[in-house]
Protein backbone atom coordinates (compact mmCIF):
# COMPACT_ATOMS: atom_id res chain seq x y z
CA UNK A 1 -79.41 5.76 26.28
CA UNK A 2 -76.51 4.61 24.25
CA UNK A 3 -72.89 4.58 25.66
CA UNK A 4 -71.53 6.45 22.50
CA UNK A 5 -72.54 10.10 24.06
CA UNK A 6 -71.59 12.81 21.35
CA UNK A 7 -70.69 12.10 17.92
CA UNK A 8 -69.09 13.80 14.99
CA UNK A 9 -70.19 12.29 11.24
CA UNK A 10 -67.65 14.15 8.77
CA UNK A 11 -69.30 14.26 5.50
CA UNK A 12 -72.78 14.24 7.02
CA UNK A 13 -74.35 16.60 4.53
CA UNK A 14 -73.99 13.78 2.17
CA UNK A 15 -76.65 11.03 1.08
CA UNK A 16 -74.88 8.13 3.71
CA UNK A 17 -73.96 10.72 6.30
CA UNK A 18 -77.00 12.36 6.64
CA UNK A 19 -78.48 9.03 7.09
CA UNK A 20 -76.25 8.25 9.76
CA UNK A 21 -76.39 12.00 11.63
CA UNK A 22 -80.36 11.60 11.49
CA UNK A 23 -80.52 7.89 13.55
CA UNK A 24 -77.88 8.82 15.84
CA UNK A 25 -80.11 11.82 16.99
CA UNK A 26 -83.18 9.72 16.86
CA UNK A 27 -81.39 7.51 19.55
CA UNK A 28 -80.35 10.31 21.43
CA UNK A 29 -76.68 10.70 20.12
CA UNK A 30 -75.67 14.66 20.45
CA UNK A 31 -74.75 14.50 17.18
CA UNK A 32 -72.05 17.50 15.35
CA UNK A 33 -71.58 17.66 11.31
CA UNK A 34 -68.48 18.08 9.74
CA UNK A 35 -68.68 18.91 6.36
CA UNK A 36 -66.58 21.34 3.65
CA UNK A 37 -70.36 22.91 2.66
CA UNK A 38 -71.96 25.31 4.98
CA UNK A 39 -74.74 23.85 6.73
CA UNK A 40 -77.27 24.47 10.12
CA UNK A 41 -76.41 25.06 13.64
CA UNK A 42 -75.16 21.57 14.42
CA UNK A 43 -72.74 21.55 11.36
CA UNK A 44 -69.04 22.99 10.86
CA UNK A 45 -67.50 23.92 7.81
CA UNK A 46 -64.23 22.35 8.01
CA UNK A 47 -61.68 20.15 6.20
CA UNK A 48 -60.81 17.02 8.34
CA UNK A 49 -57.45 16.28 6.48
CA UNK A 50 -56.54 19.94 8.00
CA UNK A 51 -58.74 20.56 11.63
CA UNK A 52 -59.10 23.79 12.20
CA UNK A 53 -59.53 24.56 15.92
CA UNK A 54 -63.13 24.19 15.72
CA UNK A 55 -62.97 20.94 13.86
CA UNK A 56 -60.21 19.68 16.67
CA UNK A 57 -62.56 20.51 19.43
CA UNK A 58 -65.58 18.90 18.22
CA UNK A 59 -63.87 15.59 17.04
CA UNK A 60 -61.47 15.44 20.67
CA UNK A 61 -64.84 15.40 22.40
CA UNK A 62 -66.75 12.51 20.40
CA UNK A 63 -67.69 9.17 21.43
CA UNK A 64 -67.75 8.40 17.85
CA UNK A 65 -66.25 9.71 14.95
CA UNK A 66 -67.90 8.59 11.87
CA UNK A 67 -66.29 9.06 8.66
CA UNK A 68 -68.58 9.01 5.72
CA UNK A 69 -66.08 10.50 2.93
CA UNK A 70 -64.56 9.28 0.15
CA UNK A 71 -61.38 6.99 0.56
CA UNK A 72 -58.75 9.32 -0.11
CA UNK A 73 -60.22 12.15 1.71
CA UNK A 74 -60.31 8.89 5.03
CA UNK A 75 -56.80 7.55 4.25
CA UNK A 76 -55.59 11.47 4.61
CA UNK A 77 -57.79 12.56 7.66
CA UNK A 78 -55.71 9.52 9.20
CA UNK A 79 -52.62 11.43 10.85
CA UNK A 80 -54.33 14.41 11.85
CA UNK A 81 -57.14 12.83 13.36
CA UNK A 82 -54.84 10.54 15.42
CA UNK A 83 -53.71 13.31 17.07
CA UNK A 84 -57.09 14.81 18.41
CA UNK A 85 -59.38 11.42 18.84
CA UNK A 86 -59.79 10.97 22.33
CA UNK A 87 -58.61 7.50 23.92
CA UNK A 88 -61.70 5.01 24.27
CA UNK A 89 -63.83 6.68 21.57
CA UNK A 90 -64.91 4.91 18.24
CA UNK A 91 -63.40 5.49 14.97
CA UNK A 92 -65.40 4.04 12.40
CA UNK A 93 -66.04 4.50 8.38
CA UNK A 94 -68.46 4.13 5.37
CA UNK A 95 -66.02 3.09 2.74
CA UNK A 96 -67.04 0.59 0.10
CA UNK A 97 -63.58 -1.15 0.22
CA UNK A 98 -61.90 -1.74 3.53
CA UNK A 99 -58.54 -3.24 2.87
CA UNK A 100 -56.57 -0.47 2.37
CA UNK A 101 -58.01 1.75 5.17
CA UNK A 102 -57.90 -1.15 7.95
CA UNK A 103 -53.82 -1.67 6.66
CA UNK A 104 -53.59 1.70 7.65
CA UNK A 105 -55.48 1.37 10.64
CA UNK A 106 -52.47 -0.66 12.79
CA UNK A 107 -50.40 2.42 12.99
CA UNK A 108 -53.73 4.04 14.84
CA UNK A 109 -53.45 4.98 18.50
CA UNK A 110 -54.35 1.66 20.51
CA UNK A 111 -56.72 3.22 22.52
CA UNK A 112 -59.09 4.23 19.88
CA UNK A 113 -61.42 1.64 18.57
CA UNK A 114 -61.94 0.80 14.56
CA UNK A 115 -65.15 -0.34 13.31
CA UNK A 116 -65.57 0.36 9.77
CA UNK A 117 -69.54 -0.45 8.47
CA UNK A 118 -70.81 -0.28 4.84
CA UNK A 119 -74.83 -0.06 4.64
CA UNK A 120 -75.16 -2.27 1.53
CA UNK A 121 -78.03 -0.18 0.16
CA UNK A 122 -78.94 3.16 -1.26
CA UNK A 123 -79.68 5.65 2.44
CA UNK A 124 -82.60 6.80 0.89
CA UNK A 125 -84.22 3.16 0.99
CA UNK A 126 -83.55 3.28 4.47
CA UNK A 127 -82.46 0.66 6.96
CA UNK A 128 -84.91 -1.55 8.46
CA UNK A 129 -84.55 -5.02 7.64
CA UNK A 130 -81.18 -4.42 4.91
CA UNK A 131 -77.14 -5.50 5.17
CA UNK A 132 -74.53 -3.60 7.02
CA UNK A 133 -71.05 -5.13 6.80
CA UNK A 134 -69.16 -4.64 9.80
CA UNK A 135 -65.30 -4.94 9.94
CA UNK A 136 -64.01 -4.74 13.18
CA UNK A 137 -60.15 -4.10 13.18
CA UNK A 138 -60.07 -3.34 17.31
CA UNK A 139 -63.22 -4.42 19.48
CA UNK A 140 -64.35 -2.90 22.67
CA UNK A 141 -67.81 -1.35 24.14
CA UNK A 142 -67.72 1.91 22.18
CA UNK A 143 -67.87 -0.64 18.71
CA UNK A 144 -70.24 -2.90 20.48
CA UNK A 145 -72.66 0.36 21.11
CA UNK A 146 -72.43 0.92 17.78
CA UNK A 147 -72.94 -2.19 16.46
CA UNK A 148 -76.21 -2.49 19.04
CA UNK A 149 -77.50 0.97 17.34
CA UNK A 150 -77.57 -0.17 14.10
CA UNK A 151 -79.33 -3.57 14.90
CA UNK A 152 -81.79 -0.80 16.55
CA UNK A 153 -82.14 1.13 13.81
CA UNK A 154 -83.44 -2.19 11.80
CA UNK A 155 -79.65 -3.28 9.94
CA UNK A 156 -78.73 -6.96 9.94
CA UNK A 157 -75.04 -6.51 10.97
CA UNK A 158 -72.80 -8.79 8.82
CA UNK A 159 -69.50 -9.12 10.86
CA UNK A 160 -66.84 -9.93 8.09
CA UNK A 161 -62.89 -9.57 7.60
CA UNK A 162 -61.40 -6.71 5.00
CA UNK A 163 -60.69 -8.61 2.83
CA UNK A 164 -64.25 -11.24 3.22
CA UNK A 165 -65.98 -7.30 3.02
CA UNK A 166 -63.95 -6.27 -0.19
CA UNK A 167 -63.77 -10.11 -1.92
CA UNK A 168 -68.07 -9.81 -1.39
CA UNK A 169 -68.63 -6.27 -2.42
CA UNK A 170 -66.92 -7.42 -5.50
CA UNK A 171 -69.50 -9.52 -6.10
CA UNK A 172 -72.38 -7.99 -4.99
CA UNK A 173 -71.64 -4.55 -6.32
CA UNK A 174 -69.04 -4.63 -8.67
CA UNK A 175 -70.18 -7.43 -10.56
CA UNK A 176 -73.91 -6.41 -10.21
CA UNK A 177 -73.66 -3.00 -11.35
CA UNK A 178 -71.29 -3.95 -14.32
CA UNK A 179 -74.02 -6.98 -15.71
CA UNK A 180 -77.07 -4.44 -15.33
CA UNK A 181 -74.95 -1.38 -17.08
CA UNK A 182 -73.81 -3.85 -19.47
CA UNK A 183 -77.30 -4.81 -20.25
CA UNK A 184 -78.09 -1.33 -21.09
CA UNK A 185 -75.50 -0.99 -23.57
CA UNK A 186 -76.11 -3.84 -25.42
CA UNK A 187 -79.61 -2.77 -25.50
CA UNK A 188 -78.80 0.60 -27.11
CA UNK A 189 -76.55 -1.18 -29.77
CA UNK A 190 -79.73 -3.28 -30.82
CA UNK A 191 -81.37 0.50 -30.94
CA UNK A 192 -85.05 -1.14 -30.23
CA UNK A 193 -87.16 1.71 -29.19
CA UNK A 194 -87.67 1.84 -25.05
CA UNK A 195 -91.36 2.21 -25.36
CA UNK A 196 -92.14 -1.01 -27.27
CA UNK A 197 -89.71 -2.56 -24.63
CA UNK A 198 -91.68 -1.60 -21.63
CA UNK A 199 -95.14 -2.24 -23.17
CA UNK A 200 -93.70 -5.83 -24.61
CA UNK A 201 -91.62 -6.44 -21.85
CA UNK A 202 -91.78 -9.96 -19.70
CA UNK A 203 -91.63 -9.58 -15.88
CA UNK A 204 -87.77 -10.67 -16.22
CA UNK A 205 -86.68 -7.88 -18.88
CA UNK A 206 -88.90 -5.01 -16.91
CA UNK A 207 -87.47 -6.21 -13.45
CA UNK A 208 -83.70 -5.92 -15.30
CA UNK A 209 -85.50 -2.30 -16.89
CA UNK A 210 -85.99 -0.77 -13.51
CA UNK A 211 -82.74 -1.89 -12.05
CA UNK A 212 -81.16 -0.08 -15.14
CA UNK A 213 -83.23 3.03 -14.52
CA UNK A 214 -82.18 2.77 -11.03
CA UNK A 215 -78.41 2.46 -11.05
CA UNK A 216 -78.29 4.96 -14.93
CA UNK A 217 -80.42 7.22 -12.00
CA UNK A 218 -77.60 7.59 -9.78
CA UNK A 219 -73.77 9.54 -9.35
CA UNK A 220 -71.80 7.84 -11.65
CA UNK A 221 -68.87 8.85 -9.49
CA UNK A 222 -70.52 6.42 -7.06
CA UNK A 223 -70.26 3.50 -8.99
CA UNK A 224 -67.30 4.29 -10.65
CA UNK A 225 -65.66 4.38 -7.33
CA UNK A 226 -67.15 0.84 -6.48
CA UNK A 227 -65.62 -0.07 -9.83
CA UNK A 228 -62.26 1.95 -9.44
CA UNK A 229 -60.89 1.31 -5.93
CA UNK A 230 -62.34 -2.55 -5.34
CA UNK A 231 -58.83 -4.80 -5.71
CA UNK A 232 -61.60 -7.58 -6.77
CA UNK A 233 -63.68 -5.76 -9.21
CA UNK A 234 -61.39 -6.50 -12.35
CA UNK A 235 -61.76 -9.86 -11.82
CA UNK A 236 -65.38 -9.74 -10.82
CA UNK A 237 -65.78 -8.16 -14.73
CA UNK A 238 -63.20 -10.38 -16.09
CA UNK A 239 -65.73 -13.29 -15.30
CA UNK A 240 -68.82 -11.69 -16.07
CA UNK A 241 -67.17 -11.07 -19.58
CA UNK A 242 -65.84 -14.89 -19.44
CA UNK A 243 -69.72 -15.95 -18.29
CA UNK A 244 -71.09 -14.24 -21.69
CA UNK A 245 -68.48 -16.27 -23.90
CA UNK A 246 -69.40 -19.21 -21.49
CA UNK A 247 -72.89 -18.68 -22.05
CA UNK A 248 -72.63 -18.39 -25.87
CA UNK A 249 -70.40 -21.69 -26.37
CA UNK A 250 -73.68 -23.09 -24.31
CA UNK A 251 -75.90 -21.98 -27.10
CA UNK A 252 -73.61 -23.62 -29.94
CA UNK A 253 -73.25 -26.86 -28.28
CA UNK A 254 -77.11 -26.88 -28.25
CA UNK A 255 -79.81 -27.93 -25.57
CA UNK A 256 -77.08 -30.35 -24.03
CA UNK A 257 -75.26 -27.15 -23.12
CA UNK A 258 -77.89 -24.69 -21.92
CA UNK A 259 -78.74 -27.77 -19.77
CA UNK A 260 -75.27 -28.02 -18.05
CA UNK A 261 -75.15 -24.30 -17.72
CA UNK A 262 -78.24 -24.29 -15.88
CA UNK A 263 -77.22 -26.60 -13.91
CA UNK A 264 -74.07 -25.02 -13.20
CA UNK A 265 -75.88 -22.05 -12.19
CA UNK A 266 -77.96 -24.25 -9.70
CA UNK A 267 -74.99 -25.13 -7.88
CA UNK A 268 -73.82 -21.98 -7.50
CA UNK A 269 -76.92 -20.73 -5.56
CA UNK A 270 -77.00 -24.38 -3.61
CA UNK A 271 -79.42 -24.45 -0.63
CA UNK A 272 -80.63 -21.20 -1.48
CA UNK A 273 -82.29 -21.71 -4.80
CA UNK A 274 -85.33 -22.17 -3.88
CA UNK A 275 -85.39 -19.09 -1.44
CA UNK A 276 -84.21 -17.23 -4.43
CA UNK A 277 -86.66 -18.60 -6.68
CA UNK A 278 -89.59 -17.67 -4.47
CA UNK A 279 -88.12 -14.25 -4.02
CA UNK A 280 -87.96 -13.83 -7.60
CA UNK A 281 -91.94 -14.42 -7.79
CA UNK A 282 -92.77 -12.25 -5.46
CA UNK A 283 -90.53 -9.72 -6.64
CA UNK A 284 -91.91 -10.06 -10.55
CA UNK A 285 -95.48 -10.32 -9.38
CA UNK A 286 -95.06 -6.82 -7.22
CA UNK A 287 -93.64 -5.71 -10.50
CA UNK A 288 -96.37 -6.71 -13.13
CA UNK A 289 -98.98 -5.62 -10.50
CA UNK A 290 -96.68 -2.11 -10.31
CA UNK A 291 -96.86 -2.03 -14.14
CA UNK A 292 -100.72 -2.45 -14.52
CA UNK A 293 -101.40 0.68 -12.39
């Protein structure tokens, strides 16, 4: 049985909370919803930037306090739920950008513990074997229990700064999300018709297909907020932009250049090209194979 006793996941009726509310049961967490929709027994209707006195209750008497909300609704629940956190319980966070929230976090009551995590997937792919960044603004046992859990549950924990989490999610989100959406635009301005694509399609353009379907298949205000409230994400499409220009220069200085450009890119994966390369087989072969049936 995990140290972390009784927990309260605000926002749990969402897609990450109600991840998060369902493991911590499965391990045997007493587990409490807070949510503004109505929901079952173990689930308030209540606004954590304003407790009400059923809110206050269930939150003072929490190991854990999870919040899995958007950023402003976090950065306002701050003052009002530094007043009814008990000492030695865990406050922790699902926020795609941590900066702004940890800055905040110093004026937190000592005795509370900060561990913010971002599950760097979509919940309903589920845990086992995927990322979850952990920023850790003030250690103890309470964050260690929770960091144990989700090693449990099957998450690689990747321990990182604020600013490491925000400077990466730039990358990996930000940056991803804008190349693939790009991609789809630039394939409606060519206006070739989506069927020929998918029967006609090599295993790279149907792989960069289904990612498209995927992300055009989820909440825009999702991604927008990935785009929106990441410091680094202007930059991260300022050089995906500058990449395309880079790219076509390549093409006009002939082979020569697509040569140094590959080779550019080959540096920037380094010792994990060939991992990447192998993945990429697998991942097109599943994908063909997918197609046939």
């Amino acid at each position: 049985m995990t140290a972390l006793r009784r927990a309260v996941v605000v926002g749990g009726r969402g897609a990450v909370g109600t991840m998060f509310a369902d493991l911590l049961r499965g391990s045997g967490v007493r587990t409490r919803v807070i949510d503004a929709r109505p929901g079952g027994t173990d689930s308030i209707a209540g606004d954590i930037t304003a407790p009400d006195a059923e809110v206050a209750e269930a939150v003072s008497r929490a190991n854990l306090v999870l919040l899995a909300v958007p950023e402003p609704v976090a950065l306002r629940a701050l003052d009002p739920l530094a007043a009814i956190v008990r000492p030695g319980a865990v406050l922790s966070d699902t926020l795609s950008v941590k900066s702004r929230f940890a800055a905040r976090l110093a004026d937190f009551p000592a005795a509370v513990e900060q561990v913010g995590l971002n599950p760097m997937f979509a919940p309903n792919l589920g845990m086992a074997g995927r990322p979850v960044a952990a920023v850790v603004t003030r250690g103890g046992p309470g964050s260690t229990a929770l960091l144990d859990l989700v090693a449990d549950w099957g998450g690689r924990v990747v321990r990182c700064t604020p600013e490491e989490h925000d400077a990466t999610v730039a990358a990996t989100q930000a940056l991803t999300h804008a190349a693939v959406l790009s991609f789809g635009l630039a394939l409606g301005r060519m206006g070739i018709d989506a069927d020929r694509l998918a029967v006609a399609a090599p295993p790279p353009h149907l792989a960069l297909l289904s990612l498209l379907a995927r992300i055009a298949g989820g909440s825009p205000e999702v991604y927008w907020d990935i785009q929106e409230a990441n410091p680094h994400a202007h930059r991260a499409r300022q050089a995906l932009a500058d990449g395309l220009r880079a790219f076509a220069a390549a093409v006009e200085d002939g082979e020569a250049g697509i040569a140094a450009s590959f080779a550019e890119v080959r540096a920037v994966l380094g010792a994990t090209f060939e991992d990447h390369k192998r993945r990429a087989r697998d991942l097109l072969t599943t994908a063909h194979r997918q197609a046939e049936a």
